[in-house]
PDB file of N, CA and C in Angstrom:
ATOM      1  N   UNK A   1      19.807-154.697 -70.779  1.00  0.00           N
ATOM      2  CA  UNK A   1      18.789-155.651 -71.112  1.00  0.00           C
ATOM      3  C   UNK A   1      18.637-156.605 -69.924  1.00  0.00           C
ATOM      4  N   UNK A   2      17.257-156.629 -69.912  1.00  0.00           N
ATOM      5  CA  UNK A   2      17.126-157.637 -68.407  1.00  0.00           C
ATOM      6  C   UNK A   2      16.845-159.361 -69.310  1.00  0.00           C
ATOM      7  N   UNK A   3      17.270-160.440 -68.674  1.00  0.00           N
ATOM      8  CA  UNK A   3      17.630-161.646 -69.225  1.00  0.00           C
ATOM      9  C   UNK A   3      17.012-162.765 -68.207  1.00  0.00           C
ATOM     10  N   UNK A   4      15.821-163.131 -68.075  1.00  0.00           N
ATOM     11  CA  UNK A   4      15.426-164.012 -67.006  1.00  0.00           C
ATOM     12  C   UNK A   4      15.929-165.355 -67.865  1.00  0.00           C
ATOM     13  N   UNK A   5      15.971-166.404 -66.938  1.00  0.00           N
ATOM     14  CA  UNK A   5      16.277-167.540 -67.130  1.00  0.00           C
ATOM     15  C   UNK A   5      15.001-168.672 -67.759  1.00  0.00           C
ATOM     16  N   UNK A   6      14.678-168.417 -69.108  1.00  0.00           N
ATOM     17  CA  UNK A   6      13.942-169.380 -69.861  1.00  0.00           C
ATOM     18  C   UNK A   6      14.535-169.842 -70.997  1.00  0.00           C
ATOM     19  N   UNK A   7      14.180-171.047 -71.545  1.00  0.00           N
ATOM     20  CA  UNK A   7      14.270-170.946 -73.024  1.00  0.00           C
ATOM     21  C   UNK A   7      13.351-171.685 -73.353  1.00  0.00           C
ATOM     22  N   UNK A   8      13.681-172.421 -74.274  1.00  0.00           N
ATOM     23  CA  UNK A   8      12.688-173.534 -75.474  1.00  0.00           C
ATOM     24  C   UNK A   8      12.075-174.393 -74.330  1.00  0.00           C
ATOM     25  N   UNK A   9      12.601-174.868 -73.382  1.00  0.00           N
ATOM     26  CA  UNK A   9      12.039-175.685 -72.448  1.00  0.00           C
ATOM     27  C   UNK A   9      11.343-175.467 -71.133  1.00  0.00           C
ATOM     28  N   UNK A  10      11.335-174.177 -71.200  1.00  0.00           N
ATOM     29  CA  UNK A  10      10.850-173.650 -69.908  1.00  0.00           C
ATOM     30  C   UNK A  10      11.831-172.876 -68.618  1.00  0.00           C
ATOM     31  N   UNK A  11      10.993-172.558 -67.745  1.00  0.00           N
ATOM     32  CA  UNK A  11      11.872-171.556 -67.047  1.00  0.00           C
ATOM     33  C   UNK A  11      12.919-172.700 -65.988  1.00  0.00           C
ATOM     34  N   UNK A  12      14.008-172.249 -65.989  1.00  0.00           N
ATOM     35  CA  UNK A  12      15.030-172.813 -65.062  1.00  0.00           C
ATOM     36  C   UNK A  12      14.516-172.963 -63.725  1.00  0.00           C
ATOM     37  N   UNK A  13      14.694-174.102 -62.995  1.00  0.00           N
ATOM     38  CA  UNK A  13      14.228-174.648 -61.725  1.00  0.00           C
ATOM     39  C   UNK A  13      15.736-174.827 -60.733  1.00  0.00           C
ATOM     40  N   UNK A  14      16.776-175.605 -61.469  1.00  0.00           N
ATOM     41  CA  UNK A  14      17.767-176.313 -60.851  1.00  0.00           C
ATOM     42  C   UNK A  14      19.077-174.833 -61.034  1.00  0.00           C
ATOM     43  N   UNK A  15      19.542-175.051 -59.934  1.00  0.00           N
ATOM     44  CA  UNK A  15      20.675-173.880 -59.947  1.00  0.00           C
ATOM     45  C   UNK A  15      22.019-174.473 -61.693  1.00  0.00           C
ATOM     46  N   UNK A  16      21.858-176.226 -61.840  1.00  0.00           N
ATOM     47  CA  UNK A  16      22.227-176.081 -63.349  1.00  0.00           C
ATOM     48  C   UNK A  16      21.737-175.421 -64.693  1.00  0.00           C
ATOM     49  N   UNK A  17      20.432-175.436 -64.343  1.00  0.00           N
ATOM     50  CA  UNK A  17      19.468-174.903 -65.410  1.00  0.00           C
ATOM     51  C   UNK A  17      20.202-173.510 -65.565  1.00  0.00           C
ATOM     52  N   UNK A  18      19.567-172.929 -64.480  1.00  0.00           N
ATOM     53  CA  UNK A  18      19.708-171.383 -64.552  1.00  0.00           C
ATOM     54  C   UNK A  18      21.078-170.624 -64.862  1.00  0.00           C
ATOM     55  N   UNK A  19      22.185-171.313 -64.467  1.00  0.00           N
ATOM     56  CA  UNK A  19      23.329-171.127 -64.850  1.00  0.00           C
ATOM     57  C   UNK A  19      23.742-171.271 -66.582  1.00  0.00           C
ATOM     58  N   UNK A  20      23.273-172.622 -67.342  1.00  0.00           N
ATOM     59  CA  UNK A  20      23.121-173.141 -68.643  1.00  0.00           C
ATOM     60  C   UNK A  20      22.687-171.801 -69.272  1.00  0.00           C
ATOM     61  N   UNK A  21      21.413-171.600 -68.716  1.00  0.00           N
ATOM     62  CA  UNK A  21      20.607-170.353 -69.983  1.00  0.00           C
ATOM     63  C   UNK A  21      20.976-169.535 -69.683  1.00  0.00           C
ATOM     64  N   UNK A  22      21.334-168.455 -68.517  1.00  0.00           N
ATOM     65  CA  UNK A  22      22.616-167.680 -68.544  1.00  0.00           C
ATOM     66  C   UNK A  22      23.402-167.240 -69.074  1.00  0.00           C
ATOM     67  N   UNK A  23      24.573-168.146 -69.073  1.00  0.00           N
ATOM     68  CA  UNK A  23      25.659-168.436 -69.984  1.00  0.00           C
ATOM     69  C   UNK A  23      25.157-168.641 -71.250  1.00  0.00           C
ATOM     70  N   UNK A  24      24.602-169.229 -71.563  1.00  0.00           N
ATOM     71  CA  UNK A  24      24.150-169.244 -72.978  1.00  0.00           C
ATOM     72  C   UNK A  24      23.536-167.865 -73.679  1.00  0.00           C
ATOM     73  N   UNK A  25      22.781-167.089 -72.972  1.00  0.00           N
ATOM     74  CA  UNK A  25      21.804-166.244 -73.568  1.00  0.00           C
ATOM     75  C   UNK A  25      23.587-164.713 -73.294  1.00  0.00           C
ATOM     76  N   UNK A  26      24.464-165.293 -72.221  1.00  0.00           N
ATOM     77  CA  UNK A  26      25.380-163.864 -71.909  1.00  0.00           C
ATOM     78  C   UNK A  26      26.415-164.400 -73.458  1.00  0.00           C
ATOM     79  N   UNK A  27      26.566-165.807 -74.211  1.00  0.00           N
ATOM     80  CA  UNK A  27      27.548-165.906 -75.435  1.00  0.00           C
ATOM     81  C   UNK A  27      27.090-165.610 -76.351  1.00  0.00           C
ATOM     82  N   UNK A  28      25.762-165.568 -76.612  1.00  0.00           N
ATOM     83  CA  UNK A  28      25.184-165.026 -77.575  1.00  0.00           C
ATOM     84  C   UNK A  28      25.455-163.094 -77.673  1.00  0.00           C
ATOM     85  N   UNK A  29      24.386-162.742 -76.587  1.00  0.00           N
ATOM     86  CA  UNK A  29      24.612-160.972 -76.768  1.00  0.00           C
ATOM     87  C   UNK A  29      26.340-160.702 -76.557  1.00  0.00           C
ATOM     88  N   UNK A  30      27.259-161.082 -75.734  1.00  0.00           N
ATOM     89  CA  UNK A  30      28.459-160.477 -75.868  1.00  0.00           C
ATOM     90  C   UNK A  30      29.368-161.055 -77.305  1.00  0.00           C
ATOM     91  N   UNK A  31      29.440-162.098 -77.224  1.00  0.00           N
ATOM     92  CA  UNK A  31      30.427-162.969 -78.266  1.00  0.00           C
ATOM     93  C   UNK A  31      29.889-162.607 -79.675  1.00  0.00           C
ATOM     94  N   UNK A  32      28.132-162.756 -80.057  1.00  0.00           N
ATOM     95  CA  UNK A  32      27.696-163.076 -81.200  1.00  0.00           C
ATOM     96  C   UNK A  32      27.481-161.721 -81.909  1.00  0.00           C
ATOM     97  N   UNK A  33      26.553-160.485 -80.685  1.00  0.00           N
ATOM     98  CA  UNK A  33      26.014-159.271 -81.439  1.00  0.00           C
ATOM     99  C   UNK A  33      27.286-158.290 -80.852  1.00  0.00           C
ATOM    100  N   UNK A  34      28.201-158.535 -79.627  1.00  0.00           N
ATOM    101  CA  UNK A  34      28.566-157.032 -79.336  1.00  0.00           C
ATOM    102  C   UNK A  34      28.568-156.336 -77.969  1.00  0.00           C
ATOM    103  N   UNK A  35      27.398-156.959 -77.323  1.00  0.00           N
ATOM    104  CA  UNK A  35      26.368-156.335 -76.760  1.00  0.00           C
ATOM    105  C   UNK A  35      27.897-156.098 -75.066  1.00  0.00           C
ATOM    106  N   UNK A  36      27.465-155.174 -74.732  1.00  0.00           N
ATOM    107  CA  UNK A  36      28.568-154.393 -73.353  1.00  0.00           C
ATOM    108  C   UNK A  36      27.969-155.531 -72.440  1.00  0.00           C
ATOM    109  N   UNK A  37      29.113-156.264 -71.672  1.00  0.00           N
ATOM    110  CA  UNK A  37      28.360-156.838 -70.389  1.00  0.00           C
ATOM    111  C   UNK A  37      27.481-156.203 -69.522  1.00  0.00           C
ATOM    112  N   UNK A  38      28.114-155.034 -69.353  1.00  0.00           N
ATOM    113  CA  UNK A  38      27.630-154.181 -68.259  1.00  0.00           C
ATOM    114  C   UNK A  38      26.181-153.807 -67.976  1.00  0.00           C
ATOM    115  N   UNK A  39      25.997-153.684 -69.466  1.00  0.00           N
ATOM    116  CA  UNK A  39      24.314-153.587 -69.597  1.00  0.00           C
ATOM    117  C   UNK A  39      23.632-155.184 -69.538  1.00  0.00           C
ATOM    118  N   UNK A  40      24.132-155.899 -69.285  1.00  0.00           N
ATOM    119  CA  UNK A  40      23.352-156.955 -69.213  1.00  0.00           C
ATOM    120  C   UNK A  40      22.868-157.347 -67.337  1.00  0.00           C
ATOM    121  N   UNK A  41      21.427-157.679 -67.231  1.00  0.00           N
ATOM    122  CA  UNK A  41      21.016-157.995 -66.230  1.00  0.00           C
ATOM    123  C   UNK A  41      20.529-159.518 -65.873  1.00  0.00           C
ATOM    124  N   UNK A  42      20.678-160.192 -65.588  1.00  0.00           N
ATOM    125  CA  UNK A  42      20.250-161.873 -65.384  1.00  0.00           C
ATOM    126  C   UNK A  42      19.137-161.968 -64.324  1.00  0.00           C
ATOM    127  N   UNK A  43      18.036-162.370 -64.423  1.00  0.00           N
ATOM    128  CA  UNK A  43      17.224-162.639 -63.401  1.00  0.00           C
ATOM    129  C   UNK A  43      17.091-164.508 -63.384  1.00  0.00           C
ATOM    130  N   UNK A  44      17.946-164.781 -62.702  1.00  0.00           N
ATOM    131  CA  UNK A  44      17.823-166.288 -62.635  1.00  0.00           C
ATOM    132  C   UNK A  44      16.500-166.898 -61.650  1.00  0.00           C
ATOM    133  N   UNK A  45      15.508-166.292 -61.626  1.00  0.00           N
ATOM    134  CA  UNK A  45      14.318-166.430 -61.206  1.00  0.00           C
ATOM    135  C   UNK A  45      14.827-167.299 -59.835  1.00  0.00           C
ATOM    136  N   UNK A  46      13.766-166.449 -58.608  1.00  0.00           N
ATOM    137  CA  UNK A  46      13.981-166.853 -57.224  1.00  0.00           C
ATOM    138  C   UNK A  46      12.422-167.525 -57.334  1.00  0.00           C
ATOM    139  N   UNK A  47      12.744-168.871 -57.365  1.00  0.00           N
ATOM    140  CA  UNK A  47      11.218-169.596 -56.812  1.00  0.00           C
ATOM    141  C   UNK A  47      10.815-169.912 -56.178  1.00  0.00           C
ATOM    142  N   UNK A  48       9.505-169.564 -54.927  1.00  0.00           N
ATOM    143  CA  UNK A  48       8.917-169.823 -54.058  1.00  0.00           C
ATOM    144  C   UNK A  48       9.573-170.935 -53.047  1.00  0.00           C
ATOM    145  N   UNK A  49       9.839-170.114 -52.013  1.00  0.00           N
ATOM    146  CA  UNK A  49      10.145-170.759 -50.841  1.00  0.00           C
ATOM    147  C   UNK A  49       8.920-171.326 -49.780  1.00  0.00           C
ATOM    148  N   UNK A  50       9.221-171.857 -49.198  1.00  0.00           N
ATOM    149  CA  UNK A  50       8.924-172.072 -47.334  1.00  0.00           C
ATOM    150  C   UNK A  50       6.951-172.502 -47.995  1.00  0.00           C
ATOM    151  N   UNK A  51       6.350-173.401 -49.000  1.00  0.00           N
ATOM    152  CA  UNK A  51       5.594-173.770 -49.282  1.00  0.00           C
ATOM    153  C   UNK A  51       5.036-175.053 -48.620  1.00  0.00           C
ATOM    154  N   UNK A  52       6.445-175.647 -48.105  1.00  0.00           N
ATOM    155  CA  UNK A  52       5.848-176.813 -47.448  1.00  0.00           C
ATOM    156  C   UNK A  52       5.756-178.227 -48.381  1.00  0.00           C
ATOM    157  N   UNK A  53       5.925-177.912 -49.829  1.00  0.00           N
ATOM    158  CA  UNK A  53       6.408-179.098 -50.883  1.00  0.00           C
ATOM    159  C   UNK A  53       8.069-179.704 -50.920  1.00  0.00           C
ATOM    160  N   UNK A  54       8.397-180.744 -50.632  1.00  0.00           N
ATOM    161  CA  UNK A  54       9.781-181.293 -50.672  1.00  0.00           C
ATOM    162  C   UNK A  54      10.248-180.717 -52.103  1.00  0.00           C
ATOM    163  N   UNK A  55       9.794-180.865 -53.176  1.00  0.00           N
ATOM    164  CA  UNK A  55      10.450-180.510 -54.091  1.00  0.00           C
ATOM    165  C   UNK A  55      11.240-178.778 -54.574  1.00  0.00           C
ATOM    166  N   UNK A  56      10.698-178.305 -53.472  1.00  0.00           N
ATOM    167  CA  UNK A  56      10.306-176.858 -53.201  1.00  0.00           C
ATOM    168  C   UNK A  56      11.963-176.249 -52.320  1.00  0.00           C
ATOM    169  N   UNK A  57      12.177-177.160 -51.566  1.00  0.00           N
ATOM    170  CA  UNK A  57      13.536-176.931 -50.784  1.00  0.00           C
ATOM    171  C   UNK A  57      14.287-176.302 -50.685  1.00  0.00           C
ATOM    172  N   UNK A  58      15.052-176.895 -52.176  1.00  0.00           N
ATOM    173  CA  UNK A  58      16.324-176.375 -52.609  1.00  0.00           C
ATOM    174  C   UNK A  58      15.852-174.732 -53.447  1.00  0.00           C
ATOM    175  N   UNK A  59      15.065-174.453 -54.028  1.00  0.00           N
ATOM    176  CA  UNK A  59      14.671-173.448 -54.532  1.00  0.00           C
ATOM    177  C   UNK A  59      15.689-171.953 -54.044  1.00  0.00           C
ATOM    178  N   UNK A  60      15.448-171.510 -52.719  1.00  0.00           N
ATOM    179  CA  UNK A  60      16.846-170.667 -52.330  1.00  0.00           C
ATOM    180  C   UNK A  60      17.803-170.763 -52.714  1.00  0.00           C
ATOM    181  N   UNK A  61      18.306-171.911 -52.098  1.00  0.00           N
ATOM    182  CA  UNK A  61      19.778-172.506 -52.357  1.00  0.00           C
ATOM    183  C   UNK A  61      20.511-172.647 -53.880  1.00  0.00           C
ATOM    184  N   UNK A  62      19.438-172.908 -54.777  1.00  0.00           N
ATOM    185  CA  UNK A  62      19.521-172.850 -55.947  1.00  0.00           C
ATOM    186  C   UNK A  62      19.390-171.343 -56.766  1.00  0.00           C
ATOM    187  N   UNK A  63      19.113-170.841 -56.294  1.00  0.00           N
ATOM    188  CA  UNK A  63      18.785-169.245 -56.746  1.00  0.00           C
ATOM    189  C   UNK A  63      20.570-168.471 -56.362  1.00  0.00           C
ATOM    190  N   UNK A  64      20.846-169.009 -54.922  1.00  0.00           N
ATOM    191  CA  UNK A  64      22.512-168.434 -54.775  1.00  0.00           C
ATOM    192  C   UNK A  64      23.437-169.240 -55.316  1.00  0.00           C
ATOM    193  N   UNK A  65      23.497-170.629 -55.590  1.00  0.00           N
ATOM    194  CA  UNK A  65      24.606-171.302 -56.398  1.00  0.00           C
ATOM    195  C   UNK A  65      24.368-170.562 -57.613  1.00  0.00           C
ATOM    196  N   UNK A  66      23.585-170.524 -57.986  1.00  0.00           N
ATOM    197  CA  UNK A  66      23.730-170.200 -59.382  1.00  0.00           C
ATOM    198  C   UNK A  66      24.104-168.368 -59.896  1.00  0.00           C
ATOM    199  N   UNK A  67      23.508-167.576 -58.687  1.00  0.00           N
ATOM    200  CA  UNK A  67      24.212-166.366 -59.150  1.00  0.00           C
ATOM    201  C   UNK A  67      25.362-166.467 -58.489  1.00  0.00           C
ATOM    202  N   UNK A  68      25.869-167.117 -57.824  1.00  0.00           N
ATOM    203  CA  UNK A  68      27.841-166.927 -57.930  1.00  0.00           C
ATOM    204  C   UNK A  68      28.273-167.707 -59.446  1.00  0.00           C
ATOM    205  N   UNK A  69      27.392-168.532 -59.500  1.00  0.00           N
ATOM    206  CA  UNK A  69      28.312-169.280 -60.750  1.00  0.00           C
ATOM    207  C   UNK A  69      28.360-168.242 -62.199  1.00  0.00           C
ATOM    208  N   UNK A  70      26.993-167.778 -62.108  1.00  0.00           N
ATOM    209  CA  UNK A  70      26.576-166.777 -63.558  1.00  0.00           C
ATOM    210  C   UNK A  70      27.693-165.287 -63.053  1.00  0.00           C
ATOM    211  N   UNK A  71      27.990-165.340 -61.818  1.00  0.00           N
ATOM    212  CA  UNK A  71      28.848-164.045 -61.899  1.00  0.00           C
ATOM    213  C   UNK A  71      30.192-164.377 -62.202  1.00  0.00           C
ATOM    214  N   UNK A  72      30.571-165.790 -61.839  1.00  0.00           N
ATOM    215  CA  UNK A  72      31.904-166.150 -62.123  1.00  0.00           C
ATOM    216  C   UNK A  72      32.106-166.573 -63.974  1.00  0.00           C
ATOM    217  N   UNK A  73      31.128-166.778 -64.319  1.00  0.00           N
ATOM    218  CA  UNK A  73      31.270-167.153 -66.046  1.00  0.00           C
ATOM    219  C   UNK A  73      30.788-165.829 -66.808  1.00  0.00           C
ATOM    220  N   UNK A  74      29.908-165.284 -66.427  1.00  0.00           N
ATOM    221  CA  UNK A  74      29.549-164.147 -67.126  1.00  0.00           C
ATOM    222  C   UNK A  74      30.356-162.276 -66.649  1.00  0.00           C
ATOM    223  N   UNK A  75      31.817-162.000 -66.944  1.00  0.00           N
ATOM    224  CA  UNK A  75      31.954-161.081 -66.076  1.00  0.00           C
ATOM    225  C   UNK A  75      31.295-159.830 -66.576  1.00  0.00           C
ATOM    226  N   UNK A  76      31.200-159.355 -65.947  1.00  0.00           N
ATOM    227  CA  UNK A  76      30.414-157.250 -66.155  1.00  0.00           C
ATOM    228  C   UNK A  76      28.898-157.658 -65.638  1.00  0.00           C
ATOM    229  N   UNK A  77      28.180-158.871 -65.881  1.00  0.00           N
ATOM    230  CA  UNK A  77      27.123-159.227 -65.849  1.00  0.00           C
ATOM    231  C   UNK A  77      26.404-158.405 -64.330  1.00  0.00           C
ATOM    232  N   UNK A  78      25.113-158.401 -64.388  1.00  0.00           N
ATOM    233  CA  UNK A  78      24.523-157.893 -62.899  1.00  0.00           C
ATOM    234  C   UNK A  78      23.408-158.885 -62.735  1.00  0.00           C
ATOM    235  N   UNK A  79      23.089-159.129 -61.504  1.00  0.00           N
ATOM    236  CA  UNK A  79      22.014-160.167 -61.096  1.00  0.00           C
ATOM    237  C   UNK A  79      21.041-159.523 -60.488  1.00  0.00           C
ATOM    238  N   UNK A  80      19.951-159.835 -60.834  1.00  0.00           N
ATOM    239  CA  UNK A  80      18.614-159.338 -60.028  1.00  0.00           C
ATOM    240  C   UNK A  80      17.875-160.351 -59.778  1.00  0.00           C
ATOM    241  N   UNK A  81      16.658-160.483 -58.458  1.00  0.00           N
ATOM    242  CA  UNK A  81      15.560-161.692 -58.224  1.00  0.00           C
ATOM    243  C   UNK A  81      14.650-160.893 -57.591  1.00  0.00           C
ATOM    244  N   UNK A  82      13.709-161.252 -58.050  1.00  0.00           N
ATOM    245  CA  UNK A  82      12.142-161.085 -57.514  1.00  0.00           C
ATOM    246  C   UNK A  82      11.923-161.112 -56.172  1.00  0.00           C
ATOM    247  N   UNK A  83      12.479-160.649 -55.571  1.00  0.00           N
ATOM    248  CA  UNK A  83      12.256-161.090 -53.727  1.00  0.00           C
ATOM    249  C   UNK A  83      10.394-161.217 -53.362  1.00  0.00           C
ATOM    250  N   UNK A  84       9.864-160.648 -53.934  1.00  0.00           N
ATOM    251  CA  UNK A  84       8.415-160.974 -53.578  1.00  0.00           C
ATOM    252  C   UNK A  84       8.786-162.999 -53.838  1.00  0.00           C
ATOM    253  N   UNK A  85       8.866-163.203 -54.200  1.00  0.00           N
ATOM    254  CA  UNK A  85       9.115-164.292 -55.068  1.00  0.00           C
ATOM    255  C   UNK A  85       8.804-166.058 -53.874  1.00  0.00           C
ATOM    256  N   UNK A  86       9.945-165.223 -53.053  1.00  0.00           N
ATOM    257  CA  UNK A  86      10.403-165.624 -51.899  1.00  0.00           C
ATOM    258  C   UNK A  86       9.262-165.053 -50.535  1.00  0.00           C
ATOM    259  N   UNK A  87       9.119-164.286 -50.421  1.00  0.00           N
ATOM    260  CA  UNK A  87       8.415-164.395 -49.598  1.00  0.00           C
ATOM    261  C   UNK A  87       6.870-164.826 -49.864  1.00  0.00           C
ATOM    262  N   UNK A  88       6.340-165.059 -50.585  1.00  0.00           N
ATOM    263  CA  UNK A  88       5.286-165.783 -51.594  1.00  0.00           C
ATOM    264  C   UNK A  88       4.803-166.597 -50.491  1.00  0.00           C
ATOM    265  N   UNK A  89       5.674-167.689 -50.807  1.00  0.00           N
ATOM    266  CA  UNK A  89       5.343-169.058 -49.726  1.00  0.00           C
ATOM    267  C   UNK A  89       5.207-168.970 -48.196  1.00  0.00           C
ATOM    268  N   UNK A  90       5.693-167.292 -47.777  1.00  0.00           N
ATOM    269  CA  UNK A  90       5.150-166.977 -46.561  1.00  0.00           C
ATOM    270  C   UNK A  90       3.899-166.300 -46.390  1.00  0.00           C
ATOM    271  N   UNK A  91       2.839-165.999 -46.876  1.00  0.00           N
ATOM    272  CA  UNK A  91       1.875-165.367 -46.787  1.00  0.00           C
ATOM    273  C   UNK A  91       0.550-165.502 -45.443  1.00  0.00           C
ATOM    274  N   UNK A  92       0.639-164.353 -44.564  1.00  0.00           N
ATOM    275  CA  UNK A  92       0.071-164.469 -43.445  1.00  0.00           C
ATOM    276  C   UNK A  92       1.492-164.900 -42.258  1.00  0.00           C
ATOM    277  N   UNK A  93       2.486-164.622 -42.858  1.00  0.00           N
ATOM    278  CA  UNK A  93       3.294-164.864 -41.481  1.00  0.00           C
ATOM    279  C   UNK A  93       4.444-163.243 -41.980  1.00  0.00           C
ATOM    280  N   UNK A  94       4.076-162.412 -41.531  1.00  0.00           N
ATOM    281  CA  UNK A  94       4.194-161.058 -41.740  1.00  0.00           C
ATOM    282  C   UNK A  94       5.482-160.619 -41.338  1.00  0.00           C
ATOM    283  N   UNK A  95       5.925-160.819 -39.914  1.00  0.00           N
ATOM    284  CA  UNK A  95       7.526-161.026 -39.747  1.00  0.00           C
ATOM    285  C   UNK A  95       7.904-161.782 -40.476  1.00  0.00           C
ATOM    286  N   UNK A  96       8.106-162.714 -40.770  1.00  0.00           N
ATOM    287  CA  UNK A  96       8.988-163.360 -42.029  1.00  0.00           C
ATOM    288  C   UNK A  96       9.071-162.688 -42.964  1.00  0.00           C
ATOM    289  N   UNK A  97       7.792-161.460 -43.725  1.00  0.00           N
ATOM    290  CA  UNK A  97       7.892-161.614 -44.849  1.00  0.00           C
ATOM    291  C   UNK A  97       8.361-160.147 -45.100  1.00  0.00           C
ATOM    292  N   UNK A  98       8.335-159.253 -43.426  1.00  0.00           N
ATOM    293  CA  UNK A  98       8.752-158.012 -43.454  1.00  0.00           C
ATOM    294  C   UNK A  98      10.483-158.170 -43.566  1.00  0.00           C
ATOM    295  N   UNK A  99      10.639-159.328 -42.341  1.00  0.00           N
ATOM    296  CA  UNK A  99      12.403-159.560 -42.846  1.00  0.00           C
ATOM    297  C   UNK A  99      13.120-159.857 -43.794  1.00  0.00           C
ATOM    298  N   UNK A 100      11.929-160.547 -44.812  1.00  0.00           N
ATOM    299  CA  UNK A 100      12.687-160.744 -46.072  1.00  0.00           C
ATOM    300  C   UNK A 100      12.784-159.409 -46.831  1.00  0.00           C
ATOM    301  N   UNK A 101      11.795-158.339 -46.811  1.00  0.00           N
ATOM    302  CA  UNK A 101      12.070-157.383 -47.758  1.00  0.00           C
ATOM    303  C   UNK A 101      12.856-156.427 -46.878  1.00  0.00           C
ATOM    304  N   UNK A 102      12.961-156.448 -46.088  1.00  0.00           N
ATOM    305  CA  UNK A 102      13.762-155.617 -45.051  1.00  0.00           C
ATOM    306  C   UNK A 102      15.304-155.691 -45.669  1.00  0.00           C
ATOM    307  N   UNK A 103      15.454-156.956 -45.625  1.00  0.00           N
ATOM    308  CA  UNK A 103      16.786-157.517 -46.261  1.00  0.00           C
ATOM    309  C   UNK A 103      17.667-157.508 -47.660  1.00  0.00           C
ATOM    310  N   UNK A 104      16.508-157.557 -48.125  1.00  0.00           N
ATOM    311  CA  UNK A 104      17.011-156.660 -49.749  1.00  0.00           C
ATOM    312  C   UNK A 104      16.892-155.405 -50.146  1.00  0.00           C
ATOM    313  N   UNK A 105      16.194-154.541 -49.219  1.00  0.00           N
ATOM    314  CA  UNK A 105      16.322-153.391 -49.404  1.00  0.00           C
ATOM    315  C   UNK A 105      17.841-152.761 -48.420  1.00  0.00           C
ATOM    316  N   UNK A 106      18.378-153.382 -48.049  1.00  0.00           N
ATOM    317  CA  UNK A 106      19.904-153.107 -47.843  1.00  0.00           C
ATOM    318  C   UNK A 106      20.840-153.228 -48.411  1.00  0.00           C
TER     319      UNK A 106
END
């Protein structure tokens, strides 16, 4: 089951957020129904980089604190992110945006 990072309040922004609903949504399916870690997937949503908004910054940085933290609380768990996601905020700068997918496809 793939598990992006939303709930009642909206999608996770802050590498706390995303970690919170995480953990929360991995105690529910393992602890409550059963459910195998292994099959569980977390997409702690990668949000737009290199836009040029201050509030926008941390967005990377927050996308990797938080999948070490969701791998260290959730074990068997697997992480996935949108890499288009990220290169978004580069559009029209083509090396950047070839190195970014270059990079996850390794």
């Amino acid at each position: 089951v793939v598990v992006m990072a939303f709930d009642e309040t909206g999608q996770a922004a802050s590498a706390e957020d995303k970690v919170r609903m995480c953990k929360r949504a991995y105690d529910i399916l393992v602890d409550q129904i059963g459910y195998n870690p292994q099959d569980i997937i977390f997409d702690p949503n990668i949000l737009t980089i290199g836009t040029g908004l201050p509030e926008h910054n941390n967005y990377a940085v927050d996308f990797f604190t938080a999948t070490s933290e969701i791998k260290r609380l959730c074990p068997g768990a697997k992480i996935s992110g949108g890499v288009s996601n990220i290169a978004f905020g580069f559009r029209g700068n083509e090396p950047i945006r070839r190195a970014f997918h270059s990079a996850f496809l390794h």
